[in-house]
Protein backbone atom coordinates (compact mmCIF):
# COMPACT_ATOMS: atom_id res chain seq x y z
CA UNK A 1 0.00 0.00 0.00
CA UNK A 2 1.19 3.49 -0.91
CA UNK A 3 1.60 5.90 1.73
CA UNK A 4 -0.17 9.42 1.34
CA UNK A 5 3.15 11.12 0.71
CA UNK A 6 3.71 8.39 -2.62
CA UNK A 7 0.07 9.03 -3.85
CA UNK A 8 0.04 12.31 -3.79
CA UNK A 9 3.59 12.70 -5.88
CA UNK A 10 1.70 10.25 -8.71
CA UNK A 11 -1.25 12.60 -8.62
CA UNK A 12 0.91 15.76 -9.16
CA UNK A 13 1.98 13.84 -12.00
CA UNK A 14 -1.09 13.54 -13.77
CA UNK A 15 -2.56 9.91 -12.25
CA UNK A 16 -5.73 11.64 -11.17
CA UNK A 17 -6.86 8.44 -10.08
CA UNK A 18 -4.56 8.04 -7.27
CA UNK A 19 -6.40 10.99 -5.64
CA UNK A 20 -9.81 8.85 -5.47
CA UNK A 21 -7.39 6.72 -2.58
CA UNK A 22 -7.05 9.69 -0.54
CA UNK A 23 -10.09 10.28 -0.48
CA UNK A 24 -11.40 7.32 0.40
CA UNK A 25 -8.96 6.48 3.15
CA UNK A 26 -9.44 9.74 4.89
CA UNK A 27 -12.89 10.42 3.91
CA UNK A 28 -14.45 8.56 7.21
CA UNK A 29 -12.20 9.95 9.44
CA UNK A 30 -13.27 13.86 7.98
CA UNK A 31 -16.66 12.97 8.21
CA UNK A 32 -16.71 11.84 12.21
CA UNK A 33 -14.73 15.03 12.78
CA UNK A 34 -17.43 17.48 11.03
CA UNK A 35 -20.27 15.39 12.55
CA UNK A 36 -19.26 15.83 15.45
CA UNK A 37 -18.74 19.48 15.52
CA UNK A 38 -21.76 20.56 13.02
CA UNK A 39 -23.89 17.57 14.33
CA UNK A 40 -26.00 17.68 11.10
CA UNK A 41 -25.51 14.57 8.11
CA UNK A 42 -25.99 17.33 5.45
CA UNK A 43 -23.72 19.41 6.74
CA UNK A 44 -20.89 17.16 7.06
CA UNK A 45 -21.44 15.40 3.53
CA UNK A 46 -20.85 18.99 2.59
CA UNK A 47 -17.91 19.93 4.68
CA UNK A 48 -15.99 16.54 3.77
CA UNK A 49 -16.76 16.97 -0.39
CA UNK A 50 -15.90 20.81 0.02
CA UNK A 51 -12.44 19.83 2.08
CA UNK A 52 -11.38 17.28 -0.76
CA UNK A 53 -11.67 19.41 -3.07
CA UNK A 54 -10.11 22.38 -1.94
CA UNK A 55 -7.42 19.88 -1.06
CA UNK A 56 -6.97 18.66 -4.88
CA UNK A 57 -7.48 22.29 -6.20
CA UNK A 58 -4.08 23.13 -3.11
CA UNK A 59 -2.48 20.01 -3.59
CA UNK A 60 0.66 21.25 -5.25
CA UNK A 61 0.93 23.86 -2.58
CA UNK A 62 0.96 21.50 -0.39
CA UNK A 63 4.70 20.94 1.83
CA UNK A 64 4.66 18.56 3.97
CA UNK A 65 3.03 16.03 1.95
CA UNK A 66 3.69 12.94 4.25
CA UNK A 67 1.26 14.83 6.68
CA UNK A 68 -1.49 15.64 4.46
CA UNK A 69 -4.53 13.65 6.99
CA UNK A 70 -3.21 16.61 9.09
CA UNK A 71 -3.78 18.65 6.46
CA UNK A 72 -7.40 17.72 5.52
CA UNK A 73 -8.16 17.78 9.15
CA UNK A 74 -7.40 21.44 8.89
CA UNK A 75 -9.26 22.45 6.26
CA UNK A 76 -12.47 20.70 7.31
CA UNK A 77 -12.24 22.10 10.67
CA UNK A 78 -11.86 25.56 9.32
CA UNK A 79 -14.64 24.57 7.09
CA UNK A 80 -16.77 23.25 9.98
CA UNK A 81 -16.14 26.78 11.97
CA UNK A 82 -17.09 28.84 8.95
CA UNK A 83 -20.80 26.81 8.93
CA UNK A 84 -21.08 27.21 12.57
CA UNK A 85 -23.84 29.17 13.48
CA UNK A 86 -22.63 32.12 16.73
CA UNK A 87 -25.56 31.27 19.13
CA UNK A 88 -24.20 33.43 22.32
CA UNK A 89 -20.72 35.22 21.79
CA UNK A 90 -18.34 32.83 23.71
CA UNK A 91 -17.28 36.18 25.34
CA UNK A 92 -20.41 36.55 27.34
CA UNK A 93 -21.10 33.08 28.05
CA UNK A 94 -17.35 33.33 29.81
CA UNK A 95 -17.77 36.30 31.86
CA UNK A 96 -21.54 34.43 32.93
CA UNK A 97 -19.56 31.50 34.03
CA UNK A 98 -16.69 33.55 35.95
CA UNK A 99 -19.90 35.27 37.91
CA UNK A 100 -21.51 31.57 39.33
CA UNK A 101 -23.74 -8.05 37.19
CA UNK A 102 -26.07 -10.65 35.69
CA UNK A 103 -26.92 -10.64 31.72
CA UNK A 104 -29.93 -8.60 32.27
CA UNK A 105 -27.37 -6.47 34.36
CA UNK A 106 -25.31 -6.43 32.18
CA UNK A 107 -27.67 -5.48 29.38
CA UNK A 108 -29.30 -2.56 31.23
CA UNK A 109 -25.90 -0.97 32.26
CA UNK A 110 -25.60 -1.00 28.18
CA UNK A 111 -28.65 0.73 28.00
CA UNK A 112 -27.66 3.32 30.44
CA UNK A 113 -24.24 4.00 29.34
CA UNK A 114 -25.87 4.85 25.68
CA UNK A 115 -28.53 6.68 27.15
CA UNK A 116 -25.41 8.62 29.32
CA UNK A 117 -23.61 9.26 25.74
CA UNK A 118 -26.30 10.77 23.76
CA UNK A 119 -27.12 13.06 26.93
CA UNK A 120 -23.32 13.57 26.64
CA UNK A 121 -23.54 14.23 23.15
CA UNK A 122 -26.61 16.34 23.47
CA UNK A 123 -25.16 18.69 25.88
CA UNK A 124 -21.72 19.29 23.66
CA UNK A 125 -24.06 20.26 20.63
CA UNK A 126 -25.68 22.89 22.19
CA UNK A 127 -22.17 24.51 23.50
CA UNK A 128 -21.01 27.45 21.91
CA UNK A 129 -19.48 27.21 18.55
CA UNK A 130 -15.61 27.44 20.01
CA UNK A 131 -16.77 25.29 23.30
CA UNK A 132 -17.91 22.37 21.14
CA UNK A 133 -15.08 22.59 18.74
CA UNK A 134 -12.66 22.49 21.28
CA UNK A 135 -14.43 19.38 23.10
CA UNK A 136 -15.00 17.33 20.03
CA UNK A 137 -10.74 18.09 19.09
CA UNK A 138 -9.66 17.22 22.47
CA UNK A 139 -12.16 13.91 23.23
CA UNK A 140 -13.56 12.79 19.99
CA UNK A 141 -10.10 13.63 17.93
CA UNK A 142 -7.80 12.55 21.18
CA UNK A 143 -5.49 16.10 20.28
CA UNK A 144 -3.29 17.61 22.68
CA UNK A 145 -3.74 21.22 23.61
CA UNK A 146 -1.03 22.19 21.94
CA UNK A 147 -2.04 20.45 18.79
CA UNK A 148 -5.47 22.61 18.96
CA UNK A 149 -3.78 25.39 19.36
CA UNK A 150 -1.91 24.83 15.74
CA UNK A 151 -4.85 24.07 14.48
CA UNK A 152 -7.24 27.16 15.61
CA UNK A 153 -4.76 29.07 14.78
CA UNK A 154 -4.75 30.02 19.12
CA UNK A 155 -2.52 30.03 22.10
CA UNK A 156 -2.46 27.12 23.70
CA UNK A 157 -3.74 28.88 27.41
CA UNK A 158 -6.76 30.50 25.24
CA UNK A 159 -7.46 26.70 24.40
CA UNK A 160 -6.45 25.75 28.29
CA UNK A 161 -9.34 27.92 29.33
CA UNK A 162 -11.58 27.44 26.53
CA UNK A 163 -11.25 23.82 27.69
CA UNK A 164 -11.77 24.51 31.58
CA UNK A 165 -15.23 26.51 30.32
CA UNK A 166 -16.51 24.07 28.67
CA UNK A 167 -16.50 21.26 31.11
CA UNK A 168 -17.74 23.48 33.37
CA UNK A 169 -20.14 24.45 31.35
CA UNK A 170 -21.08 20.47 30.26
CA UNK A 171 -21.31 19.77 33.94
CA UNK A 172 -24.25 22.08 34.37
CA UNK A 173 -25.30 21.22 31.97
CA UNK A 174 -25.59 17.21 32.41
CA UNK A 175 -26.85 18.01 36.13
CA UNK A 176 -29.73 19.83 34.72
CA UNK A 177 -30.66 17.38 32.66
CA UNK A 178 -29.89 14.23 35.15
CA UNK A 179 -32.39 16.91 37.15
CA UNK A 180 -35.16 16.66 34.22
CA UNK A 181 -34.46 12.96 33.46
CA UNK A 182 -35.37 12.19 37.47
């Protein structure tokens, strides 16, 4: 199997075929990531054919061509941020949060760990634009802070905090609607 670096010198050489295997090794991976942060099917469908293809239409001003999953990570998640809809400026929500076993066992522990997730997942969607993004790189996309940082474009103790606000803010979050779920 070729590695991404390899493929991408044959396309650059006119075997326009060879980008069709980019795609579809990295094209799952892009989609989970824009899921994630847009949580909307359309939407990511979008975000992943839009990121290929401004990746084909860049590809020969592309550098470091043995990292180029980095790469497409980046432009999706740029992509994602542009199609994020600002519900509250992050600004305010910060200065608000400154101010204040048997089988059938077995089987219903399954049933409440999913039920757990989606809540989970429920309360990350409805974060603020930066919040979630930050949440779904650093869980869902297992990056360092540091590697968020390169990616946003931010310093990494903007991310720190971003991060800190967010669980805090998932935490009420959750307990509100553990509260409603009682």
């Amino acid at each position: 199997m070729l590695s991404d670096e390899q493929i991408i010198r044959q396309v650059l050489k006119g075997d326009y075929e060879g980008y069709r295997e980019l795609v579809q090794r990295h094209q799952g991976a892009i989609y989970c990531l824009a899921y994630r942060m847009l949580n909307r099917a359309e939407e990511a469908e979008d975000v992943v054919q839009e990121a290929f293809v401004r990746a084909y239409s860049n590809l020969s001003k592309f550098r470091d061509r043995a990292r180029f999953a980095a790469w497409i990570r980046r432009i999706a998640v740029n992509l994602c941020l542009a199609r994020l809809p600002r519900e509250i400026p992050s600004e305010d929500v910060e200065s608000m949060l400154d101010a204040g076993m048997s089988r059938d066992d077995l089987v219903q522990a399954e049933v409440i760990l999913r039920m757990e997730r989606g809540r989970v997942r429920e309360a990350i969607a409805k974060l603020p634009a930066d919040y979630r993004t930050a949440i779904t790189l650093r869980y869902e996309e297992d990056m360092p802070y540091d590697k968020i940082a390169d990616l946003l474009h931010e310093p990494v103790s903007r991310i720190q905090v971003r991060m800190h606000r967010a669980k805090k803010m998932l935490a009420q979050r959750l307990a509100v609607m553990l509260e409603d779920a009682v």
